[in-house]
N, C-alpha and C. Protein backbone atom coordinates (compact mmCIF):
# COMPACT_ATOMS: atom_id res chain seq x y z
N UNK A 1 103.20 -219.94 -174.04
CA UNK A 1 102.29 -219.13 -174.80
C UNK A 1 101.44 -220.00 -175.72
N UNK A 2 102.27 -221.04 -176.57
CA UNK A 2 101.52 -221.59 -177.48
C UNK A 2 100.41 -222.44 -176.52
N UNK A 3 100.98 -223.57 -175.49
CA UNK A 3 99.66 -224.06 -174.75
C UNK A 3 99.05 -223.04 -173.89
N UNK A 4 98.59 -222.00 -173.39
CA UNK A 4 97.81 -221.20 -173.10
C UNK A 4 96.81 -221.08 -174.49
N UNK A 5 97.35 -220.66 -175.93
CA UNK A 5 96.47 -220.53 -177.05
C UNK A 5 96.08 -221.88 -176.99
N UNK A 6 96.21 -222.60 -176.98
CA UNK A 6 95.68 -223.78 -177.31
C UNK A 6 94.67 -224.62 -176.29
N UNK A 7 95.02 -224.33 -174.29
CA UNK A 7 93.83 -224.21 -173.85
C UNK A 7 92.86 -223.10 -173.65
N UNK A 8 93.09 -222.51 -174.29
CA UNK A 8 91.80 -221.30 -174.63
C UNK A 8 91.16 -221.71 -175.61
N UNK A 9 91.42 -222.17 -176.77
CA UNK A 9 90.64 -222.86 -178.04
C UNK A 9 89.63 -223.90 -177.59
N UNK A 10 90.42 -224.55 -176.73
CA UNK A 10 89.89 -225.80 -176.34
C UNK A 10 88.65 -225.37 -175.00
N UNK A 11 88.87 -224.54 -174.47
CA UNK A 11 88.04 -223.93 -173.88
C UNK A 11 86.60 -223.73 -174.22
N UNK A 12 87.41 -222.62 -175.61
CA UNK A 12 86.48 -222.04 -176.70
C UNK A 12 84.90 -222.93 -177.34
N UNK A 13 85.84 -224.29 -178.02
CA UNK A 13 84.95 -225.16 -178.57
C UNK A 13 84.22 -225.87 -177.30
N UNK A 14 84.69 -226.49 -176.22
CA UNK A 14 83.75 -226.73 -175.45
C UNK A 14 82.78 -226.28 -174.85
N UNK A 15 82.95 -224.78 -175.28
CA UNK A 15 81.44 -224.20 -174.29
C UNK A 15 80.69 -223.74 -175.64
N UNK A 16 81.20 -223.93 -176.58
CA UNK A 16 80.18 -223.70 -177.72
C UNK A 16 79.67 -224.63 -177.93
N UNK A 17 80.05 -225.88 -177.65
CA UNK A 17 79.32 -227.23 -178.06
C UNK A 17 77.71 -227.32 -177.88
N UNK A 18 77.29 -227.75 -178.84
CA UNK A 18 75.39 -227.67 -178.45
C UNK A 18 75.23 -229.07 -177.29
N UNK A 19 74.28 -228.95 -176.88
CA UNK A 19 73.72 -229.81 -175.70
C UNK A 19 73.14 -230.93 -176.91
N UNK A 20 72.80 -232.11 -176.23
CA UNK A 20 71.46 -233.37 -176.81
C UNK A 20 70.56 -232.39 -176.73
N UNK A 21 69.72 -232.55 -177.51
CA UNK A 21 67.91 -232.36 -177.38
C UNK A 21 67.31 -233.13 -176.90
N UNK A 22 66.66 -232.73 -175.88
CA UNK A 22 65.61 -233.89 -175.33
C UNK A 22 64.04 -234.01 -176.41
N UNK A 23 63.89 -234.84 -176.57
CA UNK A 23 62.33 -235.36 -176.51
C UNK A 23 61.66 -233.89 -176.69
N UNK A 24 60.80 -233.32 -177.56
CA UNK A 24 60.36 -231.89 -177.50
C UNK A 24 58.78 -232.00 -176.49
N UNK A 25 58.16 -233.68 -176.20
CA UNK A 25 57.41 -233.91 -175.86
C UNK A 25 57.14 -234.38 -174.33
N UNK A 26 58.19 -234.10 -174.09
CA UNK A 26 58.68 -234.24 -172.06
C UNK A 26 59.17 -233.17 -172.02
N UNK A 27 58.78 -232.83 -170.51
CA UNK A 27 58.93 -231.55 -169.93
C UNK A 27 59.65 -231.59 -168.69
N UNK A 28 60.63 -230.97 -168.06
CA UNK A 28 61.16 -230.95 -167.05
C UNK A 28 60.16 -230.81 -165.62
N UNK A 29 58.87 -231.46 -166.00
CA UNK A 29 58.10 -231.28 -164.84
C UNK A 29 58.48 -232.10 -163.95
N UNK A 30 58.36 -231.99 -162.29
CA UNK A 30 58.92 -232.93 -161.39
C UNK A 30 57.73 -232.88 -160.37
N UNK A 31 57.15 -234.12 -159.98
CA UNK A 31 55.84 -234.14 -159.48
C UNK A 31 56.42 -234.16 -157.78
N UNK A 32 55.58 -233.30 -156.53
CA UNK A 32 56.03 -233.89 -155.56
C UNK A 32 56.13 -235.30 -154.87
N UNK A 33 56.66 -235.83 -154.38
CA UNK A 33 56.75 -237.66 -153.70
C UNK A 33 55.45 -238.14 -153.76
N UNK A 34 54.38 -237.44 -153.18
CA UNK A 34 53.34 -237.58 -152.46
C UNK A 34 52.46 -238.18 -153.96
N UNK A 35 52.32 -236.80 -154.55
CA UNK A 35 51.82 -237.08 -155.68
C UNK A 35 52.43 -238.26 -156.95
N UNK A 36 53.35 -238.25 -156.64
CA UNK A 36 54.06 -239.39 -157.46
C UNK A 36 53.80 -240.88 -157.03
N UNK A 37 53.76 -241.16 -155.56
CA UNK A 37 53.09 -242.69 -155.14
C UNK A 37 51.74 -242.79 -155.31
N UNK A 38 51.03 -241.51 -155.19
CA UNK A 38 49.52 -241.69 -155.43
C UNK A 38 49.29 -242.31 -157.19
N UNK A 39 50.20 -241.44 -158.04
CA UNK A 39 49.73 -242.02 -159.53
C UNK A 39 50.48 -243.66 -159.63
N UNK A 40 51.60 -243.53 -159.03
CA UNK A 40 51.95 -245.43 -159.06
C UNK A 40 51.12 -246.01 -158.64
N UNK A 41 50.25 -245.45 -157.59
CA UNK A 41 49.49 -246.66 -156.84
C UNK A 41 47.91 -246.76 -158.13
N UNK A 42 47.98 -245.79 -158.52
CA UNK A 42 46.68 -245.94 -159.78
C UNK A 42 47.09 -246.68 -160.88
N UNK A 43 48.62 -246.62 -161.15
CA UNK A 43 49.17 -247.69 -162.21
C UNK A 43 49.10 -248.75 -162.15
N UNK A 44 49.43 -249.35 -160.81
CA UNK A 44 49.65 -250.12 -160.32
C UNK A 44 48.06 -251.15 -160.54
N UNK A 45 46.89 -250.36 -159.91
CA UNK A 45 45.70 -250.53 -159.68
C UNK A 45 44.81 -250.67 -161.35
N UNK A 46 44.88 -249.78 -161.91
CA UNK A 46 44.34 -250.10 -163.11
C UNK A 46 44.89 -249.87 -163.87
N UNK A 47 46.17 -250.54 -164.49
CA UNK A 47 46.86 -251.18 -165.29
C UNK A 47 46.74 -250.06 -166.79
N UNK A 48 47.65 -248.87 -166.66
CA UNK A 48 46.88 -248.29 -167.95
C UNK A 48 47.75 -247.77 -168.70
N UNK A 49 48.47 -248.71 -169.24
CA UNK A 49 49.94 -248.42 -170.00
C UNK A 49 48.98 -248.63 -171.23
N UNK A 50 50.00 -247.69 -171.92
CA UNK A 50 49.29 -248.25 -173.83
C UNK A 50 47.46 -247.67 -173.38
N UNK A 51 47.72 -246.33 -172.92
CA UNK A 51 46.49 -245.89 -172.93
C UNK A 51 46.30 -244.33 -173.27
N UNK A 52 45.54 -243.83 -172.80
CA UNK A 52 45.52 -242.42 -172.81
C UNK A 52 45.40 -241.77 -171.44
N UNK A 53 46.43 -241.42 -171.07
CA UNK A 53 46.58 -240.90 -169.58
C UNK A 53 46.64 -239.61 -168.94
N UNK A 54 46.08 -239.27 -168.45
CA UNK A 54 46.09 -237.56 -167.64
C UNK A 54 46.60 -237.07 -166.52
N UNK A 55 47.23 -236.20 -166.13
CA UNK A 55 47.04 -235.92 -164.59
C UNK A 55 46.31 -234.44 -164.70
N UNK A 56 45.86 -233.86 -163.99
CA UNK A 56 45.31 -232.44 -163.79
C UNK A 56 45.03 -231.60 -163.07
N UNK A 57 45.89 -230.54 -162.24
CA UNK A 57 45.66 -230.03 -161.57
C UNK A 57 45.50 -228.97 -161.05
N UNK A 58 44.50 -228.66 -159.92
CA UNK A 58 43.32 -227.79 -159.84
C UNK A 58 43.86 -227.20 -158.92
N UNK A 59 44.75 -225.84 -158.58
CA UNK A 59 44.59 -225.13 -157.08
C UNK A 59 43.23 -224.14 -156.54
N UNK A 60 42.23 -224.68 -155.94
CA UNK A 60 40.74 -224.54 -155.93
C UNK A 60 40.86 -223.30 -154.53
N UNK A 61 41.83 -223.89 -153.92
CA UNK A 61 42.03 -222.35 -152.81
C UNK A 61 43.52 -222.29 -152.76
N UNK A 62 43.75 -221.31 -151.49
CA UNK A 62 44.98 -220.44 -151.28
C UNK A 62 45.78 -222.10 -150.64
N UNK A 63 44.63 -222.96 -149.77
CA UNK A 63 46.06 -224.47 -149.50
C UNK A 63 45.69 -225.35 -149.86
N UNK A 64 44.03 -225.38 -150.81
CA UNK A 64 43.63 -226.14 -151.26
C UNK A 64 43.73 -227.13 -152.88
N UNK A 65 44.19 -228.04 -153.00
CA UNK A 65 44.68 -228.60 -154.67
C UNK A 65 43.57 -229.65 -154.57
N UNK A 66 43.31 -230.07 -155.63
CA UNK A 66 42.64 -231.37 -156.42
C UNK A 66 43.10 -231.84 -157.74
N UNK A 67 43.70 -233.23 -157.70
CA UNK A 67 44.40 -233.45 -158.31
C UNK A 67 43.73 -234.54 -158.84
N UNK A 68 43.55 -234.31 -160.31
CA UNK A 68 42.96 -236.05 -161.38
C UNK A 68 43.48 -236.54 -161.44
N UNK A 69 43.76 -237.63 -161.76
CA UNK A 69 44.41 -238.76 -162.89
C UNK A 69 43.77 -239.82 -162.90
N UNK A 70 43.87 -239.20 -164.86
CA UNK A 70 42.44 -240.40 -165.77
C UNK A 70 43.52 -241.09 -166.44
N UNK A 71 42.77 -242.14 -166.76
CA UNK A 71 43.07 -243.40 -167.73
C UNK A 71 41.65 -243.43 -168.65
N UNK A 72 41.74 -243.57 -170.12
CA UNK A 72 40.33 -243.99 -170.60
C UNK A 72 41.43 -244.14 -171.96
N UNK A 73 40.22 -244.97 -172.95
CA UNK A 73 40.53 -245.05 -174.35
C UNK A 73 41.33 -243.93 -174.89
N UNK A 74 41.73 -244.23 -175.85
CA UNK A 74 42.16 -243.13 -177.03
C UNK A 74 41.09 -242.63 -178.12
N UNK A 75 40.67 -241.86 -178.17
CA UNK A 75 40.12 -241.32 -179.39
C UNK A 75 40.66 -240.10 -180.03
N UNK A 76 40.60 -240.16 -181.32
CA UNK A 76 41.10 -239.42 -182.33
C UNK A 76 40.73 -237.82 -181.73
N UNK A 77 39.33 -237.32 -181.71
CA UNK A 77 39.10 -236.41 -181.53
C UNK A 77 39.62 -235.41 -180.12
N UNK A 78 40.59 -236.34 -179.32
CA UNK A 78 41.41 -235.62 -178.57
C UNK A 78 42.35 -234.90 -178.65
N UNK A 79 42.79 -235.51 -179.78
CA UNK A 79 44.08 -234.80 -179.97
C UNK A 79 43.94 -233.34 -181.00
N UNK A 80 43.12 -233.09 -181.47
CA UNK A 80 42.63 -231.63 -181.95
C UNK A 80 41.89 -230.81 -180.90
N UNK A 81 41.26 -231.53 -180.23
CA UNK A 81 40.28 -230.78 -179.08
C UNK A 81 41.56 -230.22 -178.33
N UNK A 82 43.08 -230.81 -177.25
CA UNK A 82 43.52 -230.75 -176.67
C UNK A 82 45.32 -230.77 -177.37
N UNK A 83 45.21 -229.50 -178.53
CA UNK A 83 46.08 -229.60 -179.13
C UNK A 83 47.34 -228.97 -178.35
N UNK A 84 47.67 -228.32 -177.20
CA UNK A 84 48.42 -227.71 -176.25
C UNK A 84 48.31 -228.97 -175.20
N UNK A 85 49.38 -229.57 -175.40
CA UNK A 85 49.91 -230.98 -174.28
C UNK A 85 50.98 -230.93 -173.80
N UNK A 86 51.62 -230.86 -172.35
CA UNK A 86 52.77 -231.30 -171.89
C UNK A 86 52.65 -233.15 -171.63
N UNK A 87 53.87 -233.38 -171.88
CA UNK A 87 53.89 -234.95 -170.93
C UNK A 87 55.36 -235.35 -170.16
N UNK A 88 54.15 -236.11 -168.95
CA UNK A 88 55.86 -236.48 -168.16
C UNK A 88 55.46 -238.11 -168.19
N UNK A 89 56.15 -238.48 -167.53
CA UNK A 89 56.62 -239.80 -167.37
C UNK A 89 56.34 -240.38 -165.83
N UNK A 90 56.04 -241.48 -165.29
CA UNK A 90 55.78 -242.24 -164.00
C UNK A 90 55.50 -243.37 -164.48
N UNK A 91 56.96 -244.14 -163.75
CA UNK A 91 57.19 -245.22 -163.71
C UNK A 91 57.31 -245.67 -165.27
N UNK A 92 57.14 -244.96 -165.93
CA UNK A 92 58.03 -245.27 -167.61
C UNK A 92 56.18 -245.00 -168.22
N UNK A 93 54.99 -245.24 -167.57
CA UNK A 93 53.97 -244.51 -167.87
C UNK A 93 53.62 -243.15 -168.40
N UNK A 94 53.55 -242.86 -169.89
CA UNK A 94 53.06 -241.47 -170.25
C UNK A 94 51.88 -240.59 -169.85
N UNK A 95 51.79 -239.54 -169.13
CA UNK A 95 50.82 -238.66 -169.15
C UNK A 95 51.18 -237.46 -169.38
N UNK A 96 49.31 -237.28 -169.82
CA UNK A 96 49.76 -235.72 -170.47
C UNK A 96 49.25 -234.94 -169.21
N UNK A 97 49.73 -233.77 -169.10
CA UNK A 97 49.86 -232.93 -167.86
C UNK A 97 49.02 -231.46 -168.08
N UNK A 98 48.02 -231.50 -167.98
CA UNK A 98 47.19 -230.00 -167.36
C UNK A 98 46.73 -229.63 -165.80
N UNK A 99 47.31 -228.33 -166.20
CA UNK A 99 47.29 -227.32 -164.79
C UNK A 99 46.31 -225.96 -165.31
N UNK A 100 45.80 -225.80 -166.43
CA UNK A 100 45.06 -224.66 -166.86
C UNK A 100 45.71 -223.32 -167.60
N UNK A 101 46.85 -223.99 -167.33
CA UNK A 101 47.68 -222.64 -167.84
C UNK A 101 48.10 -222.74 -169.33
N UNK A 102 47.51 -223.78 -169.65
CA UNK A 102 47.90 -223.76 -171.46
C UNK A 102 47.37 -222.87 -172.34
N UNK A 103 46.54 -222.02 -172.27
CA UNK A 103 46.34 -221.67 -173.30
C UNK A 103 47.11 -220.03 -172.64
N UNK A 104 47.92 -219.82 -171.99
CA UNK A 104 48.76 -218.70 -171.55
C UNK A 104 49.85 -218.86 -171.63
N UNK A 105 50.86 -220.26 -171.98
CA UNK A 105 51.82 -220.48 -172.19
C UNK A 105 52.71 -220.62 -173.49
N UNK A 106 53.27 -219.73 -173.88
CA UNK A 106 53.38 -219.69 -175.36
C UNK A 106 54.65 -221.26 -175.84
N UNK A 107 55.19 -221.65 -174.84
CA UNK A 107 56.04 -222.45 -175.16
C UNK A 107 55.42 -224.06 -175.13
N UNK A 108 54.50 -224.06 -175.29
CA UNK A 108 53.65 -225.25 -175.52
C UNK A 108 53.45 -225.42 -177.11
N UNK A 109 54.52 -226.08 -177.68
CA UNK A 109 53.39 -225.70 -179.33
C UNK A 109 52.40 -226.46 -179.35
N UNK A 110 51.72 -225.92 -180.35
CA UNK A 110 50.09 -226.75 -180.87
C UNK A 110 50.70 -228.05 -181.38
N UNK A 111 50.09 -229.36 -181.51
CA UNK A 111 50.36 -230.58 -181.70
C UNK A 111 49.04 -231.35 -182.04
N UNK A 112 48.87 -231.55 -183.14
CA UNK A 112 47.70 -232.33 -183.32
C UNK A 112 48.00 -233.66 -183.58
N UNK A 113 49.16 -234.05 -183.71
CA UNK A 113 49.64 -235.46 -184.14
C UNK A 113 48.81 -236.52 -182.86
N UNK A 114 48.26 -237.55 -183.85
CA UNK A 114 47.39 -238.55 -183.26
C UNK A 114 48.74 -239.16 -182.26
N UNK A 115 48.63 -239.72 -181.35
CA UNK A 115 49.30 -240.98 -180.61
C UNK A 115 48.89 -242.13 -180.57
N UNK A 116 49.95 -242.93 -181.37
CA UNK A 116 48.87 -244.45 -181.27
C UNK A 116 49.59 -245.44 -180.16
N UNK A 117 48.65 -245.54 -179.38
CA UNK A 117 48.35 -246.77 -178.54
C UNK A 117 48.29 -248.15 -178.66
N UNK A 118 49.26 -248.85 -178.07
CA UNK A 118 49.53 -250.57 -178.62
C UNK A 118 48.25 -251.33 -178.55
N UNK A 119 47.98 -250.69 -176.53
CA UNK A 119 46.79 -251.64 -176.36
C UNK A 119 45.93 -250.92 -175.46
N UNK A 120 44.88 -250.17 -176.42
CA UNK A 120 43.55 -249.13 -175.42
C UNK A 120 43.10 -249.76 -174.62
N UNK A 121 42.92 -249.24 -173.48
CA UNK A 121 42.52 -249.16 -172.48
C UNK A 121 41.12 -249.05 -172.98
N UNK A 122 40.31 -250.19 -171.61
CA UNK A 122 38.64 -249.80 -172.40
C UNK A 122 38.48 -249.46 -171.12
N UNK A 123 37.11 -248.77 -171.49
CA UNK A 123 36.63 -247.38 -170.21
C UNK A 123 37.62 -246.20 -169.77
N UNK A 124 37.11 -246.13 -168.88
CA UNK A 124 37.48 -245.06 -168.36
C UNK A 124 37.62 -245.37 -166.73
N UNK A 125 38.85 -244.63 -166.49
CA UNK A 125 39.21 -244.60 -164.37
C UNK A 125 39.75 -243.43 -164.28
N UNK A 126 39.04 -242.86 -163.02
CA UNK A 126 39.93 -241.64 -162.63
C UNK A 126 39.98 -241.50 -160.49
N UNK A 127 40.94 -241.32 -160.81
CA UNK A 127 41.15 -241.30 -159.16
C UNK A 127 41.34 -239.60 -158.73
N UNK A 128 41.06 -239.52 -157.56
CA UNK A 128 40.65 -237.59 -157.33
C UNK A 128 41.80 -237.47 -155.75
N UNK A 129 42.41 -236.73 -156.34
CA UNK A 129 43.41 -236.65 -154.74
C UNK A 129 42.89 -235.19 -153.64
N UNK A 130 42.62 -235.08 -152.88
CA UNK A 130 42.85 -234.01 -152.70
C UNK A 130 43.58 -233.53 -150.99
N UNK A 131 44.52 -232.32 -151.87
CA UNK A 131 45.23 -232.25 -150.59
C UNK A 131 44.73 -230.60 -150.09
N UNK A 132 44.31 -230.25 -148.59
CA UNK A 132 43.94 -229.58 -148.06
C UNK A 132 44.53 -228.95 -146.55
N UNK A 133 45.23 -228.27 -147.02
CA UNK A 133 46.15 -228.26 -145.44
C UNK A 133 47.18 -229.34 -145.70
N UNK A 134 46.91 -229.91 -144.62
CA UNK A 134 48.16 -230.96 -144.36
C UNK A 134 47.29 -232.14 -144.32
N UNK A 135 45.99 -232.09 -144.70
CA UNK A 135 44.79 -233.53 -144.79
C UNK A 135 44.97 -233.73 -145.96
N UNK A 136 45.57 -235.04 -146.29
CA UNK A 136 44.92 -235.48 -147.92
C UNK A 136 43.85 -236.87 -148.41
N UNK A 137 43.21 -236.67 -148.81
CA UNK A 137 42.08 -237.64 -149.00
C UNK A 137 41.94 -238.37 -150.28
N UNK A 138 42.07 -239.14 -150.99
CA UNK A 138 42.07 -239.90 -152.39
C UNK A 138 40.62 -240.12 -152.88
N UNK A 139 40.44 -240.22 -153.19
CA UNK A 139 38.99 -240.60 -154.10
C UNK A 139 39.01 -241.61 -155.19
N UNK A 140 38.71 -243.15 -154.88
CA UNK A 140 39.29 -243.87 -155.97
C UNK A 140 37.92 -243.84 -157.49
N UNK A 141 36.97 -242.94 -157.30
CA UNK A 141 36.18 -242.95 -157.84
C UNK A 141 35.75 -241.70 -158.37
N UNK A 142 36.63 -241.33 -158.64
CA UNK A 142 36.73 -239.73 -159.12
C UNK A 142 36.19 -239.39 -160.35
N UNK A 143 35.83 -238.20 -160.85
CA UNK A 143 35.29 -238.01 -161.89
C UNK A 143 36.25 -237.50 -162.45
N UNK A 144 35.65 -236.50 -164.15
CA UNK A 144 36.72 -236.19 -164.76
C UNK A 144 37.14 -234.75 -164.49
N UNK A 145 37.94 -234.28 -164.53
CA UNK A 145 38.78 -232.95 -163.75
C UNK A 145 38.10 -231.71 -163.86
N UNK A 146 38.13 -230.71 -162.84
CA UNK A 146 37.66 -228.74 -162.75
C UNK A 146 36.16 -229.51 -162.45
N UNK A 147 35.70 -230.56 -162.69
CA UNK A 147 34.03 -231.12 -161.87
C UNK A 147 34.07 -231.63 -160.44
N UNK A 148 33.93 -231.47 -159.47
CA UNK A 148 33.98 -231.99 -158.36
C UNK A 148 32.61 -232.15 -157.62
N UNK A 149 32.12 -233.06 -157.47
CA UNK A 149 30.89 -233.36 -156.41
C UNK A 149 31.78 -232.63 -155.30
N UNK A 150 30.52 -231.88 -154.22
CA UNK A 150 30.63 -231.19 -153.33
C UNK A 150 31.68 -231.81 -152.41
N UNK A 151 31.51 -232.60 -151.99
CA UNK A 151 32.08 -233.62 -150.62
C UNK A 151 33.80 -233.18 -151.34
N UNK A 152 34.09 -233.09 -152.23
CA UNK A 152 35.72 -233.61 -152.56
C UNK A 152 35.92 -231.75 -152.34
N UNK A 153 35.25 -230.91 -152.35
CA UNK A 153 36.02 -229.15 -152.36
C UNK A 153 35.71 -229.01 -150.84
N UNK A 154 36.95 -228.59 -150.51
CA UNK A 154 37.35 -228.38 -148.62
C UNK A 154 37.04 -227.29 -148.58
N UNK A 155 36.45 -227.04 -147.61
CA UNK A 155 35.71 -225.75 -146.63
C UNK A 155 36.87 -224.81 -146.70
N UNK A 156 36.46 -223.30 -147.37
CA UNK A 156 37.18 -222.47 -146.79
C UNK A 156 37.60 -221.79 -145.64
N UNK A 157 38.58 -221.40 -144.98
CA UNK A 157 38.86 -221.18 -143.88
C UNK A 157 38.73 -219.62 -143.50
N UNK A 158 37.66 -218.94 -143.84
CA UNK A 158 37.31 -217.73 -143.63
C UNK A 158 36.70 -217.56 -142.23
N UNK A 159 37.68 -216.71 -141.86
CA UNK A 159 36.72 -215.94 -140.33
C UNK A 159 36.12 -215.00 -140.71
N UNK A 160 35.13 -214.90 -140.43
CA UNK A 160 34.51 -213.44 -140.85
C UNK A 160 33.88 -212.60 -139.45
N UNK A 161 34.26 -211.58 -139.23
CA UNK A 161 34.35 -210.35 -137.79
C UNK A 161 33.24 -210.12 -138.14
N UNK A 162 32.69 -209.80 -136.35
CA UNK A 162 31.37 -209.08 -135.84
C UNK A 162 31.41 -207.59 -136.77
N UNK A 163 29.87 -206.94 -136.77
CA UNK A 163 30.23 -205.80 -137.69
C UNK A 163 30.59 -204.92 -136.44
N UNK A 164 31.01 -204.14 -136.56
CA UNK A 164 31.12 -203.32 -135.47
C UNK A 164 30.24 -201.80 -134.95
C-alpha cells in the first residue's frame, strides 16, 4: 500500500513537471527537403550569415508556390515596419519566415526589438524558387517577394468547355 502511495506521488510530480522553454523566437516550422537544399545552396552561394535573412512564401495557385529567399543589410526601420516575425534556422543560419498569414495569426507577438548583426551583409540577393506541379525552376536572380516578373508565375491549368 505504502509503495503504491508513493508511486502515485511520484507519478503525480512527474507529469506536473513544466517542460524547458524554447527560444520564444523559433518556431516549430519544418521546411520540406527540397526547399531546405535550395536555401543551403543560397548560403552556401552568398555567404549571408550575420545578415538579415528571409524566406517567403507565396501559394500563387491551387499547385502552384513561389518561394523567396533574401539576404540584404540590416536596417533599423525593419524591424517596426515588420513587427510580426517568425524565425527558423538552416544550417545554424537565421531567417525570418513569411507566408502572409501574419497579420491573422494571433500567436505571433508584435516585436520591435532591433537585431544586431556582427557583420551586414552589403546589398542585397534574392533567389526565386518556383515549384509548379512536379516542375521546379530556381531563379538565381530573383526579386523581392508577392513581385514576380511574368516568366516566374506558371500558366494556369484551366480547361475551359465549348458553350453549348
Amino acid at each position: 500500500m505504502k509503495n503504491g502511495i508513493i508511486c502515485l506521488l511520484i507519478v503525480t510530480i512527474s507529469a506536473c513537471r513544466q517542460e524547458t522553454e524554447k527560444p520564444k523566437s523559433y518556431t516549430s516550422i519544418q521546411l520540406d527537403s527540397s526547399v531546405i537544399h535550395f536555401v543551403e545552396q543560397f548560403i552556401a552561394e552568398e555567404h549571408c550569415e550575420d545578415a538579415l535573412n528571409s524566406i517567403t512564401i507565396d501559394k500563387i495557385l491551387p499547385d502552384s508556390t513561389i518561394i523567396t529567399v533574401q539576404t540584404k543589410s540590416a536596417y533599423r526601420r525593419y524591424f517596426t515596419e515588420n513587427p510580426r516575425r517568425r524565425t527558423i534556422k538552416i544550417k545554424g543560419v537565421p531567417f525570418f519566415y513569411y507566408d502572409g498569414t501574419e497579420e491573422f495569426l494571433m500567436n505571433i507577438p508584435y516585436d520591435t526589438t532591433e537585431v544586431k548583426f556582427a557583420n551586414s551583409h552589403d546589398g542585397e540577393a534574392a533567389w526565386t524558387y518556383v515549384k509548379s506541379g512536379n516542375k521546379v525552376t530556381t531563379y538565381k536572380d530573383g526579386g523581392g517577394p508577392f513581385f514576380y516578373p511574368t516568366f516566374y508565375i506558371p500558366k494556369p491549368k484551366v480547361e475551359f468547355l465549348p458553350p453549348e
